[in-house]
Protein backbone atom coordinates (compact mmCIF):
# COMPACT_ATOMS: atom_id res chain seq x y z
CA UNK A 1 0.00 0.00 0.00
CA UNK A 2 1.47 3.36 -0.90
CA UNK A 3 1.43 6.40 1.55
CA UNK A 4 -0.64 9.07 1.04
CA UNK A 5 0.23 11.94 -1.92
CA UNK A 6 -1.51 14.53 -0.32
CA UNK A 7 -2.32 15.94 3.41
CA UNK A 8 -5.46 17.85 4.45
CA UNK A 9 -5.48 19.43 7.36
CA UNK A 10 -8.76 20.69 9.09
CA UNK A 11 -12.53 20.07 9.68
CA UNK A 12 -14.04 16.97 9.18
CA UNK A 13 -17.68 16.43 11.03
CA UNK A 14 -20.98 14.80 10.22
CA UNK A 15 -23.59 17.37 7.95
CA UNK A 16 -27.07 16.78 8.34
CA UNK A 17 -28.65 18.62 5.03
CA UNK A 18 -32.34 19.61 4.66
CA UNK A 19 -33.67 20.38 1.12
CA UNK A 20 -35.76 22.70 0.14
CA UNK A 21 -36.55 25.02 2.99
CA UNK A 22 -37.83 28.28 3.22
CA UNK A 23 -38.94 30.57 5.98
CA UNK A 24 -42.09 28.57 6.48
CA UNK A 25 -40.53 25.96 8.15
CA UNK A 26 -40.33 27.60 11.48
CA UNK A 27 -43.91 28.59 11.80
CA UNK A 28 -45.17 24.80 11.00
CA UNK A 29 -45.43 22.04 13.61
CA UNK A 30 -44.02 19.44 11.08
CA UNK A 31 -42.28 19.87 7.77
CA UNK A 32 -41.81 16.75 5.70
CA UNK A 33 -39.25 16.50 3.49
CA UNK A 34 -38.29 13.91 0.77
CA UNK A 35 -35.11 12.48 2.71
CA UNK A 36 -32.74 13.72 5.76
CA UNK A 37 -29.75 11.71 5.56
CA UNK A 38 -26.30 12.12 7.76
CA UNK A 39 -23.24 12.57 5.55
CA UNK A 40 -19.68 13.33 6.41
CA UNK A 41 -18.77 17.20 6.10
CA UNK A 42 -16.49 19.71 6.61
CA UNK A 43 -14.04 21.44 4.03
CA UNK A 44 -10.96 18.79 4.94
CA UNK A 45 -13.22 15.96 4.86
CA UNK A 46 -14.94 16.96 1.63
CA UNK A 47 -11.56 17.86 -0.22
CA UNK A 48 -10.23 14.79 1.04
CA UNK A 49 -13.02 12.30 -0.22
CA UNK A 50 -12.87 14.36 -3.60
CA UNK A 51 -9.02 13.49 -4.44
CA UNK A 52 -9.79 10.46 -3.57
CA UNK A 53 -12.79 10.12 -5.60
CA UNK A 54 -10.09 11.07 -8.72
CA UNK A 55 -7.78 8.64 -7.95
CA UNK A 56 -5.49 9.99 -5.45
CA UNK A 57 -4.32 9.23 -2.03
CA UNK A 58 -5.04 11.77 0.50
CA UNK A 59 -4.35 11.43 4.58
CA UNK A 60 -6.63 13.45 6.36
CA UNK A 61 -5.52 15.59 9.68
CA UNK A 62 -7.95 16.81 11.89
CA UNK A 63 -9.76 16.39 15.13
CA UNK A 64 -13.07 14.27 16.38
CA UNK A 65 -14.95 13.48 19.34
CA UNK A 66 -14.36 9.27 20.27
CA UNK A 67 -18.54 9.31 19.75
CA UNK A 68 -20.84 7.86 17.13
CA UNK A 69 -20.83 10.89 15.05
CA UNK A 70 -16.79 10.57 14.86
CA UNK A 71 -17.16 6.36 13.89
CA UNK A 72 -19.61 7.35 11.46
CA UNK A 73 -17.15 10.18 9.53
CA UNK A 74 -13.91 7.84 10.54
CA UNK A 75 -16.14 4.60 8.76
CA UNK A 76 -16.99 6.83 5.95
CA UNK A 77 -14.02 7.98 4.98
CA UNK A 78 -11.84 4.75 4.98
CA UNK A 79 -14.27 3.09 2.77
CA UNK A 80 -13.70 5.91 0.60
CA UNK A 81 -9.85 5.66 0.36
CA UNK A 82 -9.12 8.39 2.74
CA UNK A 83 -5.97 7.74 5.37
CA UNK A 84 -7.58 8.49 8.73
CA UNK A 85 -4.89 7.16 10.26
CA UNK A 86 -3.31 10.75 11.38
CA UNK A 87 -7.45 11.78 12.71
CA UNK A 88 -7.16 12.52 16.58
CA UNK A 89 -10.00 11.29 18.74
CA UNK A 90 -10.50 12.89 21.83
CA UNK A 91 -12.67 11.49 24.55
CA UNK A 92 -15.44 13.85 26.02
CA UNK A 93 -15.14 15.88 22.74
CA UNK A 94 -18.54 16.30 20.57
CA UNK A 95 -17.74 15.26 17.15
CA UNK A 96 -19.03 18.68 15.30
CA UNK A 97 -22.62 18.17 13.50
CA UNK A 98 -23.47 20.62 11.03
CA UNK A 99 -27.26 21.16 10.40
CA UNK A 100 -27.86 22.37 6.25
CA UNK A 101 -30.82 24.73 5.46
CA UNK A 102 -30.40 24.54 1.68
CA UNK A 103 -33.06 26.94 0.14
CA UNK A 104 -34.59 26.97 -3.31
CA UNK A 105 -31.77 28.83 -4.94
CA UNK A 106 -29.20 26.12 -3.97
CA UNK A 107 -28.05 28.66 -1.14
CA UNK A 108 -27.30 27.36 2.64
CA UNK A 109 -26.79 28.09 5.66
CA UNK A 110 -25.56 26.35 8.56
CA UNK A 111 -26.50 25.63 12.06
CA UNK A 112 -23.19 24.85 14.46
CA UNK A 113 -22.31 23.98 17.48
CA UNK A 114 -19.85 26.23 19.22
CA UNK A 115 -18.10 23.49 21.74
CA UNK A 116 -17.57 20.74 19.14
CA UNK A 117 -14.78 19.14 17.25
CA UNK A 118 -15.11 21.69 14.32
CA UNK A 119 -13.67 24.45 16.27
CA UNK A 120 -11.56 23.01 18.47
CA UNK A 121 -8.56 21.86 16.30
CA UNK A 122 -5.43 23.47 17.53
CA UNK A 123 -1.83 23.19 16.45
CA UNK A 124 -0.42 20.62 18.91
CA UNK A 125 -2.99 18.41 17.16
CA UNK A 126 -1.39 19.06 14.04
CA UNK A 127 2.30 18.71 14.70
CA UNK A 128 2.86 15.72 15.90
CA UNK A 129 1.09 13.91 12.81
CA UNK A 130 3.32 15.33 10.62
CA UNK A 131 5.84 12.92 11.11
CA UNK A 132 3.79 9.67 10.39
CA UNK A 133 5.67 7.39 7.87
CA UNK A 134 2.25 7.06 6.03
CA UNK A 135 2.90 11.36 5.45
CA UNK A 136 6.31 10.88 3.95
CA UNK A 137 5.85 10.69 0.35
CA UNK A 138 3.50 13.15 0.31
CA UNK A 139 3.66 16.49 -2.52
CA UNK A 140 0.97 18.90 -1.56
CA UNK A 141 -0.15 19.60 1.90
CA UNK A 142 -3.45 21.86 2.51
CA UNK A 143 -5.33 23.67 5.25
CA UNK A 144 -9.04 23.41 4.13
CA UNK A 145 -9.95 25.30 7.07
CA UNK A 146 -8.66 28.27 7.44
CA UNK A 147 -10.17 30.43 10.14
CA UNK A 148 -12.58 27.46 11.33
CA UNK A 149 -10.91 26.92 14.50
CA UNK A 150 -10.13 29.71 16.97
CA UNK A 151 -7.64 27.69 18.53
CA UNK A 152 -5.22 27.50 14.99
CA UNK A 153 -4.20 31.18 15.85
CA UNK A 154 -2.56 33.16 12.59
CA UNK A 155 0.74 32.91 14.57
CA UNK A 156 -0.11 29.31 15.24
CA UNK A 157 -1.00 29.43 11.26
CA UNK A 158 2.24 31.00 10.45
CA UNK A 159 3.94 28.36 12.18
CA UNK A 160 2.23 25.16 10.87
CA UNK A 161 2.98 26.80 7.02
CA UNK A 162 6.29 26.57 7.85
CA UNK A 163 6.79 23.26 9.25
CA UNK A 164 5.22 22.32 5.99
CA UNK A 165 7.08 24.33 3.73
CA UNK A 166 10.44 22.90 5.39
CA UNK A 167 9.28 19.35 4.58
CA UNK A 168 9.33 20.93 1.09
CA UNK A 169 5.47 20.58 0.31
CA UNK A 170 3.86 22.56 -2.15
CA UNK A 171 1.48 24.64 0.16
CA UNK A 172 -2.38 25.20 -0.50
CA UNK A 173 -4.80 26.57 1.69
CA UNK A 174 -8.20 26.84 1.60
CA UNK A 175 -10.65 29.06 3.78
CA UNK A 176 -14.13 30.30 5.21
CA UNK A 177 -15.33 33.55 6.10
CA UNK A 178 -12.75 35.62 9.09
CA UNK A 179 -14.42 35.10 12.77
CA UNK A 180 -12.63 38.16 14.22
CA UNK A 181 -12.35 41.12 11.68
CA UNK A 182 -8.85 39.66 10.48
CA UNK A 183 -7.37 41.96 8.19
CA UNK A 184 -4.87 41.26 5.75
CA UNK A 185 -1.96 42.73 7.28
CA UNK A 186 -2.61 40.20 10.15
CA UNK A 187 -3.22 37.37 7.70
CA UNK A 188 -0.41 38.10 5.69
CA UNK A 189 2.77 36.36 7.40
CA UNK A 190 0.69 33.37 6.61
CA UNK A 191 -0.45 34.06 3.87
CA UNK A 192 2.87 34.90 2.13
CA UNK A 193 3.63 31.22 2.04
CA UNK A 194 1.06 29.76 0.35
CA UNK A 195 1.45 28.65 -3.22
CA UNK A 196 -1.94 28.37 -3.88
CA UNK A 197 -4.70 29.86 -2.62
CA UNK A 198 -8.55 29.22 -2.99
CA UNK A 199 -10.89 31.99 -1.40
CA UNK A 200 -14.40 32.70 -2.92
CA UNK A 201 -14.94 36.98 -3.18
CA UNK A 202 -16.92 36.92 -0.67
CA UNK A 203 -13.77 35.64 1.89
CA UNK A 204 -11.43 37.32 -0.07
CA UNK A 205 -13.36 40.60 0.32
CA UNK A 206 -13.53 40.41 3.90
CA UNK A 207 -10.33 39.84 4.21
CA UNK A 208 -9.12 42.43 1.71
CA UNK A 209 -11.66 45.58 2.22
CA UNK A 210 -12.50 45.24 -1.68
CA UNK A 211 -15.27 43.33 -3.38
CA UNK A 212 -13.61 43.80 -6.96
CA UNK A 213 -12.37 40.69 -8.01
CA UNK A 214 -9.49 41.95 -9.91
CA UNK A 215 -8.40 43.95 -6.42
CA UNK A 216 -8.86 41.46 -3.88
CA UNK A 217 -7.22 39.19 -6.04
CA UNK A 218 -4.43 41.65 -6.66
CA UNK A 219 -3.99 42.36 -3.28
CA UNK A 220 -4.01 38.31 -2.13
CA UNK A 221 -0.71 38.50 -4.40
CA UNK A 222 0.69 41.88 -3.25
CA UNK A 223 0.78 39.94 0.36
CA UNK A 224 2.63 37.15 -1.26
CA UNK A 225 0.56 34.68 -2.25
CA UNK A 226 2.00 32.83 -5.75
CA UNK A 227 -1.55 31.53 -7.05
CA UNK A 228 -4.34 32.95 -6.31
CA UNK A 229 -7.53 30.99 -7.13
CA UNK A 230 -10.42 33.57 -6.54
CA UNK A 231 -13.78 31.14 -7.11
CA UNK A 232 -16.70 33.15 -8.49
CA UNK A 233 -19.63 30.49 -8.42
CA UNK A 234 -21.30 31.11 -11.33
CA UNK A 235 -18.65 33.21 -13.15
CA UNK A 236 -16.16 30.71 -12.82
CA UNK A 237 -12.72 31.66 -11.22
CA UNK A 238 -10.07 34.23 -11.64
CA UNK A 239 -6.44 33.28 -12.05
CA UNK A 240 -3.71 35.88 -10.57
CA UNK A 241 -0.47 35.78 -10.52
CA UNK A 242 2.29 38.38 -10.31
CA UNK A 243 2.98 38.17 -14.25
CA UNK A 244 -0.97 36.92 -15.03
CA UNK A 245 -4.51 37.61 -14.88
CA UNK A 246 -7.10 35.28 -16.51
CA UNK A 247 -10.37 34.81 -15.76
CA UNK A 248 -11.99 30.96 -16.15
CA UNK A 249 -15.33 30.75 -17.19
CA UNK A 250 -17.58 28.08 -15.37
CA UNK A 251 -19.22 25.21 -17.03
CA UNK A 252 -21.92 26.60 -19.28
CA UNK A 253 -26.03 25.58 -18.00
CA UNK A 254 -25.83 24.15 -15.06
CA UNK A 255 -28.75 23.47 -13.02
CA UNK A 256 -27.55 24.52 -9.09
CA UNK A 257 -29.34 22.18 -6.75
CA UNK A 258 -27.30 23.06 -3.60
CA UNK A 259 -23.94 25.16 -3.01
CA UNK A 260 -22.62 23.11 -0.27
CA UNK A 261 -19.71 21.78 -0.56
CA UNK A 262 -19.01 23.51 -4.02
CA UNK A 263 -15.42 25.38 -3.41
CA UNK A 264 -14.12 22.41 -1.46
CA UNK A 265 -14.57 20.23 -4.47
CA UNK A 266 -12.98 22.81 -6.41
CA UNK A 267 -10.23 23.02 -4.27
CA UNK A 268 -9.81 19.27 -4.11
CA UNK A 269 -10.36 18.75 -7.98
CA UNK A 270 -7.64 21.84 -8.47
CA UNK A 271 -5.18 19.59 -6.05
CA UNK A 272 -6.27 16.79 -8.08
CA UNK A 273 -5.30 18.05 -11.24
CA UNK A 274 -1.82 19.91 -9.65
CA UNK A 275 -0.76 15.93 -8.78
CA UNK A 276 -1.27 15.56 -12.83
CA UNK A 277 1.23 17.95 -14.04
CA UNK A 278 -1.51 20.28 -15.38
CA UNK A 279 -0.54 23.79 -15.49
CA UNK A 280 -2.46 26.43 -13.38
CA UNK A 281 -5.00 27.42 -15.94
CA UNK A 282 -5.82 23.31 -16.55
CA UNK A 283 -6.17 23.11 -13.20
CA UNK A 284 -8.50 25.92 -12.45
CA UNK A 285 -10.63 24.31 -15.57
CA UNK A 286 -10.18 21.03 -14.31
CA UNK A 287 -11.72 22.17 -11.10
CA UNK A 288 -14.79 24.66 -12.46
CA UNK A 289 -15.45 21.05 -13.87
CA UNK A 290 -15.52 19.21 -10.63
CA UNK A 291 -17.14 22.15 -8.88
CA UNK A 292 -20.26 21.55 -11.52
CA UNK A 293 -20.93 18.66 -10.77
CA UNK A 294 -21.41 18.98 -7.00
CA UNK A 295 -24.02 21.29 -7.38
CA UNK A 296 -26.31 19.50 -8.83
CA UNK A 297 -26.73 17.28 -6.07
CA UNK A 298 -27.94 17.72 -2.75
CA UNK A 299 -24.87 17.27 -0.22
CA UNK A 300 -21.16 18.43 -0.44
CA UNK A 301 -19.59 15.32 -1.38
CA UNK A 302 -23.40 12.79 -2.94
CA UNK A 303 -23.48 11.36 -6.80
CA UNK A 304 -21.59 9.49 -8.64
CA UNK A 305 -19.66 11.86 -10.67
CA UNK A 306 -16.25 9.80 -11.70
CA UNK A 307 -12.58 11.45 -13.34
CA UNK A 308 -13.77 11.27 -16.81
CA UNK A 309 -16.96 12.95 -16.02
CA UNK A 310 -14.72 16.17 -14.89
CA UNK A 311 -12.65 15.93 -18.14
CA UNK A 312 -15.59 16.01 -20.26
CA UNK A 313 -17.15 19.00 -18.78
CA UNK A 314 -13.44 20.40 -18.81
CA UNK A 315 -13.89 19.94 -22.56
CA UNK A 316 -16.63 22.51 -22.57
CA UNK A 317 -14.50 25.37 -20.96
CA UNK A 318 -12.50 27.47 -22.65
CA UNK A 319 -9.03 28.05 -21.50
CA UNK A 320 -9.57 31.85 -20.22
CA UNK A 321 -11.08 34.74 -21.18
């Protein structure tokens, strides 16, 4: 058995979607719905069950409750070829559950629990796993969740980015909205050693004070970021480098069933396709691809989408515009 290729670092908890609701739902005494299903979550989790989906080998890094909730995502997982050999499980811990209001649009929002696993992943959790033989032959290493926990500090950040970067990993990082009003300046030590990054506008906005594309984008770089990723939903993504700007469209007439789980599957498709060879702007197509796919569906991570699904709808985007 080969070692893993990859290593995700971040949340991984149980999702509990509902599908359709609207504001209805809390005035009625019961509200059936066609199917409520549990189903593993969280941006590490989903990234890491989509690179494995296309073939690769990822070890997931993260944190979970010894509960049913955490057997459930732990059970999950293996069966779909992810290494959850480096998952801590920590006894009197709540495994995080995530409850999913997906609305007509495809739109979501979420329903958390404050004390669970999701936010309580810290860098002492991350260290040590680091130096598991099953990590060695590993290329890419990526924090899914960046600002999820309040316990991975940007300092804390800063210094996890570097014990990766000295293991000689290309570094990704993926994130979510800031918690605390970070600002770039504060974000930037960490920043400035990513290779890739994947923020949608709406993070990179808040993060940026700008909700042009072309600026946020342009300032993501400015900080020291070498790719910037900026997903656009609908409008695809916009490549930035120093030396390039290009923007991606998205696959053309798609239906949009539900959001969730939409930039993690672009993020893990784009990993995907970096483990290829492809170059940055086959990447970002191979991932719009991906990305398509999952919305169509209920549930980050549901259908039965397979590699040569992605490279067909890859065929119908153009290579920048």
């Amino acid at each position: 058995m080969h070692g893993a290729d990859i290593i995700i670092i971040g949340a991984a908890i149980a999702d509990i979607p509902l599908a359709p609701v609207c504001r209805d739902i809390f005035d009625a005494k019961s509200w059936p719905l066609e199917r409520i299903a549990m189903r593993v979550g969280g941006d590490a989790a989903n990234e890491s069950l989509v690179l494995a989906r296309l073939g690769r080998r990822p070890a997931l890094v993260g944190k979970l409750g010894r509960d049913p909730a955490g057997d459930f995502v732990v059970s999950t997982l293996n069966a779909a070829g992810v290494d959850t050999g480096c998952l801590a499980r920590v006894e009197g811990l709540d495994t995080g559950i995530n409850i999913v209001l997906v609305r007509e649009d495809g739109e979501r929002s979420f329903i958390t629990s404050r004390s669970g696993s999701l936010r309580r992943l810290a860098l002492p959790d991350i260290l040590p796993a680091l130096d598991s033989p099953a990590l060695a032959g590993a290329r890419i290493a990526c924090l899914a969740s960046l600002f999820v926990s309040p316990e991975l500090t940007l300092p804390d950040t800063t210094a996890l980015f570097d014990a990766l970067k000295a293991r000689g990993l290309t570094l990704c990082a993926d994130t979510t909205r800031r918690k605390n009003g970070e600002t770039l300046a504060e974000a930037g030590a960490a920043l400035s050693r990513l290779d890739y990054f994947f923020p949608n506008l709406e993070e990179a906005a808040l993060l940026t004070g700008t909700e042009d594309p072309d600026a946020a984008a342009e300032a993501l770089v400015g900080c020291g970021v070498k790719h910037v990723a900026l997903k656009l939903g609908g409008g695809g993504c916009l490549l930035r480098t120093r030396d390039m700007r290009l923007r991606v469209p998205a696959v053309p007439d798609v239906r949009c069933v539900d959001t969730t789980g939409a930039g993690d599957t672009f993020a893990g498709a784009f990993m995907a396709a970096l483990l290829e060879g492809r170059d940055f702007i086959d990447c970002a197509r191979f991932a719009n691809a991906a990305a398509s796919l999952c919305v169509e569906r209920v549930g980050a991570t549901d259908g039965a989408w397979t590699h040569a699904d992605v490279e067909a709808r890859m065929a119908r985007i153009p290579r920048g515009v």
